[in-house]
Protein backbone atom coordinates (compact mmCIF):
# COMPACT_ATOMS: atom_id res chain seq x y z
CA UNK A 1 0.00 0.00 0.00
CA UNK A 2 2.79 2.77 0.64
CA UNK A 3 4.31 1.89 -2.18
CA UNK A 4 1.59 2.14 -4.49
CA UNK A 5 0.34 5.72 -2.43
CA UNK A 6 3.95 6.96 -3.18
CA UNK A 7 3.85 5.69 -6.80
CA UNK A 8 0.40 7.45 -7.30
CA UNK A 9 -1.07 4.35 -8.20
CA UNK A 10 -3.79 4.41 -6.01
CA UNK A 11 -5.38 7.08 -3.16
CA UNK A 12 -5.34 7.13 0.08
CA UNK A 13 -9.11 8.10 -0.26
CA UNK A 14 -9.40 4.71 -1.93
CA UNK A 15 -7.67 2.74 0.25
CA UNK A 16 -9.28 3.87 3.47
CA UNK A 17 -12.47 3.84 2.29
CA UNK A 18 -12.42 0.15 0.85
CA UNK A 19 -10.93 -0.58 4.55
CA UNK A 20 -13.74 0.85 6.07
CA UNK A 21 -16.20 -1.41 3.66
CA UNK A 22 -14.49 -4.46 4.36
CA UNK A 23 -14.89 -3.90 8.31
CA UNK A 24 -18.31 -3.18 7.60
CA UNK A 25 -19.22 -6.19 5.81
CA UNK A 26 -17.33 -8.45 8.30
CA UNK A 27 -18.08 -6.59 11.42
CA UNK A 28 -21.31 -8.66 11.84
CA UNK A 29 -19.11 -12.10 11.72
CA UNK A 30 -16.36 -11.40 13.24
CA UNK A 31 -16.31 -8.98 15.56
CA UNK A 32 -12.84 -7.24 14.95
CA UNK A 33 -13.44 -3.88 16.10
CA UNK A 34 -14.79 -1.57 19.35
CA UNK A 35 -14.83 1.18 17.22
CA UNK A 36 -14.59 2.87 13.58
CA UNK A 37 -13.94 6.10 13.16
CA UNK A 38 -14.98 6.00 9.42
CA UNK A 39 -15.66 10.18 8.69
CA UNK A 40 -12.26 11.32 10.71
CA UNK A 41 -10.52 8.85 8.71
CA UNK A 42 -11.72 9.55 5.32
CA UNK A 43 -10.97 13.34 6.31
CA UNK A 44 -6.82 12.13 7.08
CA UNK A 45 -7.19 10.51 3.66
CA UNK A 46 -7.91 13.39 1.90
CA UNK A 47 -4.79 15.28 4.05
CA UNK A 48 -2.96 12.38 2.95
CA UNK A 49 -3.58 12.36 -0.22
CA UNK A 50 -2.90 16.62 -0.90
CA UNK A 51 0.27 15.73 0.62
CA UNK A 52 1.14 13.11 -1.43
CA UNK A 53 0.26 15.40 -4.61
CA UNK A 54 2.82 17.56 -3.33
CA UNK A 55 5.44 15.56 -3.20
CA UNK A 56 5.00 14.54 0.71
CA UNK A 57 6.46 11.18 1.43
CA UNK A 58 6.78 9.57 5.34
CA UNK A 59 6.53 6.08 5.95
CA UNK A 60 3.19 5.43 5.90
CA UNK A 61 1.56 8.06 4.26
CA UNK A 62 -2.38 7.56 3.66
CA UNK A 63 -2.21 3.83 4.80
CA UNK A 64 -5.12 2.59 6.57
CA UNK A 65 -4.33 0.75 9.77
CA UNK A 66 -5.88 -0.27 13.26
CA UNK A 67 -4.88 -0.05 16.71
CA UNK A 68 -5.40 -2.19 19.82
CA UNK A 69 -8.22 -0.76 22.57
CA UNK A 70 -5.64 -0.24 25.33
CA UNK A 71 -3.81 2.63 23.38
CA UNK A 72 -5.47 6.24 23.72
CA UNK A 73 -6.83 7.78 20.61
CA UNK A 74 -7.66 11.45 21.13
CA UNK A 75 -11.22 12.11 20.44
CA UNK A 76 -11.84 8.23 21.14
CA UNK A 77 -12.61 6.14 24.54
CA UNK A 78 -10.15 3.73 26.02
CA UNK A 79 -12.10 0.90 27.36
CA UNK A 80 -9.71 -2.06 27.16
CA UNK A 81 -12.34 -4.60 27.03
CA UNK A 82 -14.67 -3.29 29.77
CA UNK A 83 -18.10 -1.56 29.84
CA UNK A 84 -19.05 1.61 31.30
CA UNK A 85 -19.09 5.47 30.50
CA UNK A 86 -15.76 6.28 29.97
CA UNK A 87 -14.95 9.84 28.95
CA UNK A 88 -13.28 10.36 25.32
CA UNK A 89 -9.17 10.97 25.15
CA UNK A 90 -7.66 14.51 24.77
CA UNK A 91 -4.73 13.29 23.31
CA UNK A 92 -2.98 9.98 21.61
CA UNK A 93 -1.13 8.05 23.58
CA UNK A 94 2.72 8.28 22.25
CA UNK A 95 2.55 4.95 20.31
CA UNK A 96 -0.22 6.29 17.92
CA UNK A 97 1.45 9.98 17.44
CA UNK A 98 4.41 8.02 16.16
CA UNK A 99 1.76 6.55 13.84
CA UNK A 100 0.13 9.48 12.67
CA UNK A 101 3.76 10.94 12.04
CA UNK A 102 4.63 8.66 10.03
CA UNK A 103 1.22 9.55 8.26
CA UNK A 104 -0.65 6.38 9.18
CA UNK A 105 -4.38 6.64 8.71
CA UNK A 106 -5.98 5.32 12.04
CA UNK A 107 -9.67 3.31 11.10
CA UNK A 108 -10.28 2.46 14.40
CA UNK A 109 -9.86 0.44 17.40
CA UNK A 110 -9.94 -3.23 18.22
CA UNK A 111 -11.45 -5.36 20.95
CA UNK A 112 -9.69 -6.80 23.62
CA UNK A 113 -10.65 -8.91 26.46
CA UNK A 114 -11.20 -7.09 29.88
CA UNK A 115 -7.84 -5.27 30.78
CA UNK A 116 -6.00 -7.93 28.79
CA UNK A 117 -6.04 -10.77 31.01
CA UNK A 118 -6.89 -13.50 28.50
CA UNK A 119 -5.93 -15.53 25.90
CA UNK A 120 -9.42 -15.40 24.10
CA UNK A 121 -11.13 -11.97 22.57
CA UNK A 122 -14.58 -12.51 24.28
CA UNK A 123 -16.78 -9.74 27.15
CA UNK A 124 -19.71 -8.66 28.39
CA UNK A 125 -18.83 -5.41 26.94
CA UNK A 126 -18.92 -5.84 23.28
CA UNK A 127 -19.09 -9.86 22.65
CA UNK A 128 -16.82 -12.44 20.77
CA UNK A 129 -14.24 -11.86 18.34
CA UNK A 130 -13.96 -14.54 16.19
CA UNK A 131 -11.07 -16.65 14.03
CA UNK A 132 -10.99 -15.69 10.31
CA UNK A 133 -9.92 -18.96 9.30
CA UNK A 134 -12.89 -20.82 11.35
CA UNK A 135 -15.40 -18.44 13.11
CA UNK A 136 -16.21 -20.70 16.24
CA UNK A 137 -12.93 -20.63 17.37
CA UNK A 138 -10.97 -17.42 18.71
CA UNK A 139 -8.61 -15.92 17.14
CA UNK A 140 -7.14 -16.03 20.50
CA UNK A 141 -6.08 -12.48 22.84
CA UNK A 142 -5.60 -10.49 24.02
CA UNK A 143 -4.77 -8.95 20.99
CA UNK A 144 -7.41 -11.11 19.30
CA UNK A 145 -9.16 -8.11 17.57
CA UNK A 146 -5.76 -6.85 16.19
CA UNK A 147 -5.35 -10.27 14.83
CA UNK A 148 -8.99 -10.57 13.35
CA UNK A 149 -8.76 -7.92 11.46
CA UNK A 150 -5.38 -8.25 9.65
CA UNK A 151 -5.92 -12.10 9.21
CA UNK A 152 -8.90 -11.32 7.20
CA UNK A 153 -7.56 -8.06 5.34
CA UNK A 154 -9.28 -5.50 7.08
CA UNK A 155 -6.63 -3.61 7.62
CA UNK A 156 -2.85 -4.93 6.51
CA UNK A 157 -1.15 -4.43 10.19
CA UNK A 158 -2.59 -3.66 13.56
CA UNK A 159 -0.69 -2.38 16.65
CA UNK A 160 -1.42 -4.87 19.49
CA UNK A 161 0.15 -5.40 23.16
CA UNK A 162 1.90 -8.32 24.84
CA UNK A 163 1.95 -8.83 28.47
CA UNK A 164 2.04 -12.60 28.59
CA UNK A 165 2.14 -13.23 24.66
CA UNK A 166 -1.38 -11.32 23.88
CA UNK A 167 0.49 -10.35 20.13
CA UNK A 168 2.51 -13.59 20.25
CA UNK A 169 -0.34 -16.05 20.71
CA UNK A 170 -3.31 -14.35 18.39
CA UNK A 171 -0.67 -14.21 15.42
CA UNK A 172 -0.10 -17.51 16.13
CA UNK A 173 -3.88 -18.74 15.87
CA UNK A 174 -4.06 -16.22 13.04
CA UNK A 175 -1.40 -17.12 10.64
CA UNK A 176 0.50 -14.28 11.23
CA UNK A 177 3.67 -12.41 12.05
CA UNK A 178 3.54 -10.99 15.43
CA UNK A 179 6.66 -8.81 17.38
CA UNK A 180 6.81 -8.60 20.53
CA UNK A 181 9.80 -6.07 20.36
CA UNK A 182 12.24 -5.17 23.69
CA UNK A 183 11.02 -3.65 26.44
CA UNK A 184 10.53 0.12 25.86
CA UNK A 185 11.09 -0.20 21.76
CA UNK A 186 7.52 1.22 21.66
CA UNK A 187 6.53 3.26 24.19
CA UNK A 188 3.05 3.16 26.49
CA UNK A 189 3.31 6.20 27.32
CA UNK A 190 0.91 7.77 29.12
CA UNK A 191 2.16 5.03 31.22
CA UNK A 192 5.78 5.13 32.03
CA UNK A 193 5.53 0.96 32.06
CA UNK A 194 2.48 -1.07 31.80
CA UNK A 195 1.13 -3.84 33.85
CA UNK A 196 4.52 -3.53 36.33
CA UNK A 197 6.96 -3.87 32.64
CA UNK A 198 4.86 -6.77 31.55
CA UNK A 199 3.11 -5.47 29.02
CA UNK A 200 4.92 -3.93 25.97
CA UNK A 201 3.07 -2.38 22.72
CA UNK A 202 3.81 -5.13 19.46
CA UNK A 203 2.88 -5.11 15.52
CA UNK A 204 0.76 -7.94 13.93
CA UNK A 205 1.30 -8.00 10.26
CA UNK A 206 0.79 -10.65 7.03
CA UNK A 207 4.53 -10.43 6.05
CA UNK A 208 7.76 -9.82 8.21
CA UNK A 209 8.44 -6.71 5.71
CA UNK A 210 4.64 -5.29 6.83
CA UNK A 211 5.95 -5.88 10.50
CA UNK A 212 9.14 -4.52 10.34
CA UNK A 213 7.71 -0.98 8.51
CA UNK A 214 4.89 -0.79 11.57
CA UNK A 215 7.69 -1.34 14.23
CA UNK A 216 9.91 1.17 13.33
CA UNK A 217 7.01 3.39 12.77
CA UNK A 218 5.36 3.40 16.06
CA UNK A 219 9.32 2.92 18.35
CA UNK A 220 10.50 5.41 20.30
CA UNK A 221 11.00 7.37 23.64
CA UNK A 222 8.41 9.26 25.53
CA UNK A 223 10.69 11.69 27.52
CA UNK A 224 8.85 9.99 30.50
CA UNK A 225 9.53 6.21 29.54
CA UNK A 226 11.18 4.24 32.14
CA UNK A 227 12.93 1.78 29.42
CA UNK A 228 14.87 2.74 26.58
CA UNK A 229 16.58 0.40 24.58
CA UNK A 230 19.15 1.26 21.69
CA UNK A 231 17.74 2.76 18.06
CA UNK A 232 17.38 -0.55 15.51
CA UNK A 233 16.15 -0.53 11.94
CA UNK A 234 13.92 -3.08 11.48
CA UNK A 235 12.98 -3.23 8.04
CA UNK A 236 16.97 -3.27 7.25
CA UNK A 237 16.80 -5.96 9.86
CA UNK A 238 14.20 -8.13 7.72
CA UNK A 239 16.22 -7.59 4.71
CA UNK A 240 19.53 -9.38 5.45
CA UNK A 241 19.47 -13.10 6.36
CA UNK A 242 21.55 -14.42 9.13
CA UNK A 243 24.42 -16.37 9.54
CA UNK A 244 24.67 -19.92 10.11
CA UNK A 245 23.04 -19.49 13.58
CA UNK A 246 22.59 -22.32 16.81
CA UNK A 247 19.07 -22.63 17.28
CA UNK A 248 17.83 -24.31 20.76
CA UNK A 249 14.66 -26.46 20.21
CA UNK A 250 12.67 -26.29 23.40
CA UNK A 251 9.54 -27.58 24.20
CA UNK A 252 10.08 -27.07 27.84
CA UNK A 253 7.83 -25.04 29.53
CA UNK A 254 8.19 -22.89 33.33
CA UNK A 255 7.20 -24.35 36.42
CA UNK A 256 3.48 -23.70 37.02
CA UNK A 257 2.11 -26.46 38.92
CA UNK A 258 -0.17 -26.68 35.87
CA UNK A 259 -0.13 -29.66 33.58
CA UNK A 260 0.93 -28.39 30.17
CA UNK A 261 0.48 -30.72 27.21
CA UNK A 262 1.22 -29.96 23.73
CA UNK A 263 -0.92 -31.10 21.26
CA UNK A 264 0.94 -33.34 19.00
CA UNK A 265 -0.02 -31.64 15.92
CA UNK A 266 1.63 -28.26 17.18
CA UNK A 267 4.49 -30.39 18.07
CA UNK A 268 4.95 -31.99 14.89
CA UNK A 269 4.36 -28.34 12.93
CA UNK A 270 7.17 -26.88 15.20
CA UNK A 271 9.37 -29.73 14.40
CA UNK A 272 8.81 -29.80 10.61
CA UNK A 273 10.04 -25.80 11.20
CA UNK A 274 12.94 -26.77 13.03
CA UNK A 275 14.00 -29.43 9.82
CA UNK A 276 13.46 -26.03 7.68
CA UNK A 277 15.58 -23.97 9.50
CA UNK A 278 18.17 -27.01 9.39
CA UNK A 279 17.88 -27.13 5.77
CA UNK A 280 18.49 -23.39 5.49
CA UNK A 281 21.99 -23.83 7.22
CA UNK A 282 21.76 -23.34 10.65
CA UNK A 283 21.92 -26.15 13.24
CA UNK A 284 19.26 -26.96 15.23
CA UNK A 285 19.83 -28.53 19.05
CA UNK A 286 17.02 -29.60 21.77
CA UNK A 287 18.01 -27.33 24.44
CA UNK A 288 15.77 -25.77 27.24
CA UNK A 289 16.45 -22.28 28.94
CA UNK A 290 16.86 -22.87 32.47
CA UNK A 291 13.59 -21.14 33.88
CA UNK A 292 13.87 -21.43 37.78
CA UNK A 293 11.31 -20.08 39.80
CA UNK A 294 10.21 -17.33 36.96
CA UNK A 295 6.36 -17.89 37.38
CA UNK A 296 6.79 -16.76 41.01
CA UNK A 297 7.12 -13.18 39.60
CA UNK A 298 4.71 -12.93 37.17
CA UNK A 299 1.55 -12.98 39.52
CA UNK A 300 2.36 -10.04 41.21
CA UNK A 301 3.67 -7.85 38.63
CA UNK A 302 0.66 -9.26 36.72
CA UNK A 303 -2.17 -8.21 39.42
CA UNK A 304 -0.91 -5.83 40.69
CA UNK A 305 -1.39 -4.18 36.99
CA UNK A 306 -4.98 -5.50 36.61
CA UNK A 307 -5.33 -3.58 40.26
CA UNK A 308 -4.30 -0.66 38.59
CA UNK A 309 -6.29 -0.58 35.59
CA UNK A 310 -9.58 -1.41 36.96
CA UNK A 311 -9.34 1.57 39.41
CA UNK A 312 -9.93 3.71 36.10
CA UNK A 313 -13.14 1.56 35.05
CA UNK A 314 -16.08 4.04 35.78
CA UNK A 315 -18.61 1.23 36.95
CA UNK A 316 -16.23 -1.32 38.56
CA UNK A 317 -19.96 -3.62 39.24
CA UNK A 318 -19.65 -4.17 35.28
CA UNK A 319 -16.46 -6.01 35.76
CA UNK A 320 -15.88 -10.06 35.15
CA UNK A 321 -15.91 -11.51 38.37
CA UNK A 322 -12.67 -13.15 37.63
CA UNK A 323 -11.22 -9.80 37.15
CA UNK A 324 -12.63 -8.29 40.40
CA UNK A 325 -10.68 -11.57 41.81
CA UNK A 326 -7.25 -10.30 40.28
CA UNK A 327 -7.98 -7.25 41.94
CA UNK A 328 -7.96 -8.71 45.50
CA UNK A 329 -4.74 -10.66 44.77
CA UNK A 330 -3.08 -7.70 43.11
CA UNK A 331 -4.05 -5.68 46.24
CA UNK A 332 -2.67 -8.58 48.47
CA UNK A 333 0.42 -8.79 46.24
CA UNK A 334 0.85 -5.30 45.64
CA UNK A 335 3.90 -4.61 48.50
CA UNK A 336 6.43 -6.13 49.24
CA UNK A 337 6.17 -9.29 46.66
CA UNK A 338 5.60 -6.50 44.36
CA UNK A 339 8.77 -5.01 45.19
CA UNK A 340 10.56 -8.75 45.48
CA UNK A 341 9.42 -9.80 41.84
CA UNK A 342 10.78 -6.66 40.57
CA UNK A 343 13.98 -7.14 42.03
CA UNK A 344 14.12 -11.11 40.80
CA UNK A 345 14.31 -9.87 37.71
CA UNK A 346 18.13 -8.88 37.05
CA UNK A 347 18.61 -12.91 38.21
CA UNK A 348 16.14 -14.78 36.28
CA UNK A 349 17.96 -13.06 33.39
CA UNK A 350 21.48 -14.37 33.98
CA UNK A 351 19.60 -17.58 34.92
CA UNK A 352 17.70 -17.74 31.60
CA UNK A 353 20.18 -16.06 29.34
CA UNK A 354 22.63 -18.28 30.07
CA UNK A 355 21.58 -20.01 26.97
CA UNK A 356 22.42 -17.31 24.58
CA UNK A 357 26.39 -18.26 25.30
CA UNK A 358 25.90 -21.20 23.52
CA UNK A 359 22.73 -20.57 21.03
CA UNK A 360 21.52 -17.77 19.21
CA UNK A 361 17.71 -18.37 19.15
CA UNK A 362 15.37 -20.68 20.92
CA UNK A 363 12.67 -22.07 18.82
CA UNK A 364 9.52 -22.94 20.82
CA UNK A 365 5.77 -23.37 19.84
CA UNK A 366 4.00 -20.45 20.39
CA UNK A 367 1.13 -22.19 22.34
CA UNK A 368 0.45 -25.60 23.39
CA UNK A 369 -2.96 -26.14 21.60
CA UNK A 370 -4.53 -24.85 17.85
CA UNK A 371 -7.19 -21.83 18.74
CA UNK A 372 -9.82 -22.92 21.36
CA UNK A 373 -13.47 -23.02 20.72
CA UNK A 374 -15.54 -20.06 20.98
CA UNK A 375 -16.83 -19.98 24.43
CA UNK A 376 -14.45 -22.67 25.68
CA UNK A 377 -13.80 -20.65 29.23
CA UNK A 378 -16.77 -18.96 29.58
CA UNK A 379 -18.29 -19.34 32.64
CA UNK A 380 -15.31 -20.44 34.38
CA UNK A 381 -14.20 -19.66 37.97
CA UNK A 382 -10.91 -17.69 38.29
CA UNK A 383 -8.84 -20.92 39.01
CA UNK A 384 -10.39 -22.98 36.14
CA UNK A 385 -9.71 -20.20 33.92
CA UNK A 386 -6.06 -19.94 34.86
CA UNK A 387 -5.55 -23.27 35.06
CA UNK A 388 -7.29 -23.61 31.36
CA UNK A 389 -5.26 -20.99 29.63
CA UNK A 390 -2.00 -21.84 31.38
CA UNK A 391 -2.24 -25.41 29.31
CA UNK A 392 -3.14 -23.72 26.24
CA UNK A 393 -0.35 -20.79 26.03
CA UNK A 394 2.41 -21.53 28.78
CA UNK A 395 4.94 -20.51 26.35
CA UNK A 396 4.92 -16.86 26.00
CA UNK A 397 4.69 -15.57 29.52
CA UNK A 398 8.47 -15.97 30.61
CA UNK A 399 9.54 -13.04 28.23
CA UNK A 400 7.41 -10.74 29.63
CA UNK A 401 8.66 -11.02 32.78
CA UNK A 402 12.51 -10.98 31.26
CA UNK A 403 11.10 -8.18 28.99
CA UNK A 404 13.27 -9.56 25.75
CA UNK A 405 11.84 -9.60 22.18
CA UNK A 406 10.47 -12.45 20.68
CA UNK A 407 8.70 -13.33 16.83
CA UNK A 408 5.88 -15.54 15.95
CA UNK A 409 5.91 -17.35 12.79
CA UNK A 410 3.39 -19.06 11.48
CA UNK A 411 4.21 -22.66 11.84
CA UNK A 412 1.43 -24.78 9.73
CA UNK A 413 -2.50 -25.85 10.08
CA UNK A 414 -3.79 -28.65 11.48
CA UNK A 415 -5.94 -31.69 9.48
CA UNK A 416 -8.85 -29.26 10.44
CA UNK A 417 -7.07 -26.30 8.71
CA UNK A 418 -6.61 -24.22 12.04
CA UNK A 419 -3.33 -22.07 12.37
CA UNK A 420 -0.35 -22.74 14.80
CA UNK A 421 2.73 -20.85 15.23
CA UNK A 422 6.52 -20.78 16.49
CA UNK A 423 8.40 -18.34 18.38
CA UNK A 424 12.16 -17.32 17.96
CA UNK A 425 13.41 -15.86 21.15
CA UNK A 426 16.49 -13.41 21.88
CA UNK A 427 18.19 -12.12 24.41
CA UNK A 428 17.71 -8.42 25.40
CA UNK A 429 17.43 -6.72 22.04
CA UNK A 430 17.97 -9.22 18.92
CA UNK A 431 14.92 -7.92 17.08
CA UNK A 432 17.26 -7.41 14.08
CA UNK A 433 18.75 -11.13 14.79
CA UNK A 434 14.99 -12.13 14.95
CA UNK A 435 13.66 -10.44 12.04
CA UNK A 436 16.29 -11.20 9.80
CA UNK A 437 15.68 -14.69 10.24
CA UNK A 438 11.86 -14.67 10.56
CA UNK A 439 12.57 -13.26 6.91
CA UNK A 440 14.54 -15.68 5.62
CA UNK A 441 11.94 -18.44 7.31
CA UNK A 442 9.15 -16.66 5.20
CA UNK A 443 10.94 -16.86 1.99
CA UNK A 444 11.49 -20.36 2.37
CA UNK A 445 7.81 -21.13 3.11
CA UNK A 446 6.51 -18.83 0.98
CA UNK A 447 4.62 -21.31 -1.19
CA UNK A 448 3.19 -22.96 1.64
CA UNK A 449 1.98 -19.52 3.73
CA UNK A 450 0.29 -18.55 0.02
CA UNK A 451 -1.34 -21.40 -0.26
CA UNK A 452 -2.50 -20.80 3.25
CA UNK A 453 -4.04 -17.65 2.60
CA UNK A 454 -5.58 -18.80 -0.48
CA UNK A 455 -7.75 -21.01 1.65
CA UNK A 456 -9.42 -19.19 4.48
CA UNK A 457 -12.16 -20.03 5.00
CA UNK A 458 -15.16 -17.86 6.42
CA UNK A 459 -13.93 -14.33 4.76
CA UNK A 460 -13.74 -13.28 1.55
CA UNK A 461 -11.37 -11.19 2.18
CA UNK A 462 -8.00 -12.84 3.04
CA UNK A 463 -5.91 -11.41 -0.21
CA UNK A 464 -3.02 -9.43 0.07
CA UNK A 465 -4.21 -5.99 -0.13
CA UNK A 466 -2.71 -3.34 -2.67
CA UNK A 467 -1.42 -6.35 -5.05
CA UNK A 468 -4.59 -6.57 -6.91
């Protein structure tokens, strides 16, 4: 789409308003989006578009894309999943004025679960989100609407966020790309962390190259930002393939007194990965990072941030019961293991990274299971639920808490045509190590990811946009 904008091809005008028709038509089915902000964007086209006729040129000039409902959007609510009256935003939050500077076109926002707390896109609030490629399933959370709408061509990338793999594990049941960059790459600013430096902001895209552009778009400090990694180029990143690297299979998992199984056809689809990357050059070892006691810091951290969040929420009453529970364990938590967690950190990364002197990457699945059935933990008691999605997605978590980046590729479909996915993990920032060879994955499956998207099923929209 930039491309053809720059070229003169096509018009921003056009583009956006063909976006806004397509979530339209599939708003009904699937759910993708809390809300549209159809006449402001068609107005930022036309901006777009003068400035293009004058020779104006920035990144992402007059392209249509979507951001997560976490994110502040001036003139828009920020309801992260829950109900109530909340009062509209004054200003964007720093993520989407990086966005807009780089002349991005925002159509709206996309639904969440409440406050991001699980693996599924499904509330009280605003209903289900559903999976693209088979509507009763989910397309998984918590950036499940992101992940909706950019696996059926909505949009063709969506900001999301990823406090215990929420862009990781949706690209994953999506059939997409999905960064979850270092720490601080983008910033949340209005909050100087979020969720306790759980929860970073991440890109969900079709193609590496589409994920690379929206990262470098939307990085960058906030004056106020508590984390701030070094400056990377990530679509020059994307566009040089590795080395012969070491690559550490894993299908370990943390400690979390939960059983864990993996489904043997995300097992085998990992594996089959694993022979491609071998065949590419690189070697390929079973090797699992030493975890420790990691899962002993993510509760707090993790509560304590659901605490804080739902002390905004104009009509707590509205709130999932589960989430009024994380609010009484994030109060109980909320000192001194607070305070402990935090300082764990600086040790479960020499523990963990101890790895990365003798591999480059870990390859893991990205979750345990294919997408779960619409519905699947509805109804469940706080325990059940945690118990539920901790065997479905125990994978992702343990970078959240280290705060490295990490890449989800997709990895295959099952016999019942469901997408799984793979993660390559780094040590503290290796996006450009990650990208590069998330790019050179893609080119070698490129035949089998286009014959993927030639088949999904329940849109009629899965087509690479701007290419026809």
């Amino acid at each position: 789409m930039a491309d053809a904008l720059a070229e003169g091809s096509v018009s921003a005008r056009r583009l956006v308003q063909e976006a806004l028709h397509r979530i339209a038509e599939a708003q009904p089915r699937l759910n993708a989006f809390r809300s549209v902000r159809a006449e402001a964007a068609l107005a930022e086209a036309d901006a777009a578009d003068r400035l293009l006729a004058g020779g104006g040129r920035l990144p992402l000039l007059g392209v249509p894309i979507a951001v997560k409902d976490d994110m502040d959007l001036a003139g828009e609510v920020t309801a992260f999943g829950c109900g109530g009256p909340f009062a509209a935003k004054t200003s964007d939050s720093e993520a989407v004025r990086r966005l807009r500077a780089a002349g991005a076109v925002i159509v709206g926002k996309t639904q969440t679960p409440e406050l991001g707390q699980w693996p599924f896109t499904e509330g009280a609030a605003f209903g289900r989100t559903r999976n693209p490629w088979n509507p009763d399933h989910t397309p998984g959370g918590s950036s499940g609407g992101s992940a909706a709408a950019v696996a059926a061509g909505l949009v063709p990338a969506a900001l999301g966020s990823d406090g215990a793999g929420s862009v990781r594990i949706p690209a994953a049941w999506t059939h997409l790309i999905g960064v979850k960059p270092q720490r601080g790459r983008i910033s949340t600013w209005p909050e100087p962390e979020s969720f306790n430096g759980l929860t970073v902001n991440g890109v969900l895209a079709r193609t590496v190259a589409d994920a690379a552009l929206l990262l470098d778009a939307a990085s960058g400090r906030h004056p106020d930002d508590l984390h701030r990694p070094a400056r990377i180029s990530a679509v020059e990143a994307a566009r040089r393939h590795p080395r012969r690297l070491r690559i550490a299979l894993s299908f370990g998992t943390p400690f979390t007194a939960t059983a864990t199984p993996l489904h043997p056809e995300v097992r085998a689809s990992v594996e089959r990965l694993a022979v491609r990357l071998e065949s590419l050059g690189h070697e390929v070892v079973p090797e699992d990072p030493r975890y420790g006691p990691i899962g002993l810091t993510f509760v707090p951290r993790a509560t304590a941030g659901v605490r804080d969040w739902a002390s905004r929420v104009p009509d707590p009453a509205l709130l999932d019961p589960r989430t009024l529970g994380a609010v009484r364990t994030g109060r109980a938590l909320g000192g001194l293991p607070l305070r402990v967690s935090r300082r764990a950190e600086a040790g479960l990364r020499w523990r963990v990274g101890e790895i990365f002197g003798r591999y480059d990457v870990v390859l893991t699945p990205t979750t345990a299971a294919p997408p779960l059935r619409i519905g699947a933990l509805a109804g469940l008691g706080a325990l059940a639920t945690d118990r539920a999605m901790i065997a479905a997605c125990p994978y992702a978590w343990a970078w959240n808490v280290l705060g490295w980046p990490g890449v989800s590729v997709p990895a295959g479909l099952t016999t019942t045509g469901l997408p799984v996915g793979a993660q390559l993990l780094g040590p503290e920032s290796s996006e450009p190590l990650l990208l590069g060879l998330a790019a050179q994955v893609e080119a070698a499956e490129s035949r089998a990811w286009a014959a993927a998207w030639a088949g999904v099923p329940g849109t009629g929209e899965a087509r690479v946009l701007g290419r026809g």
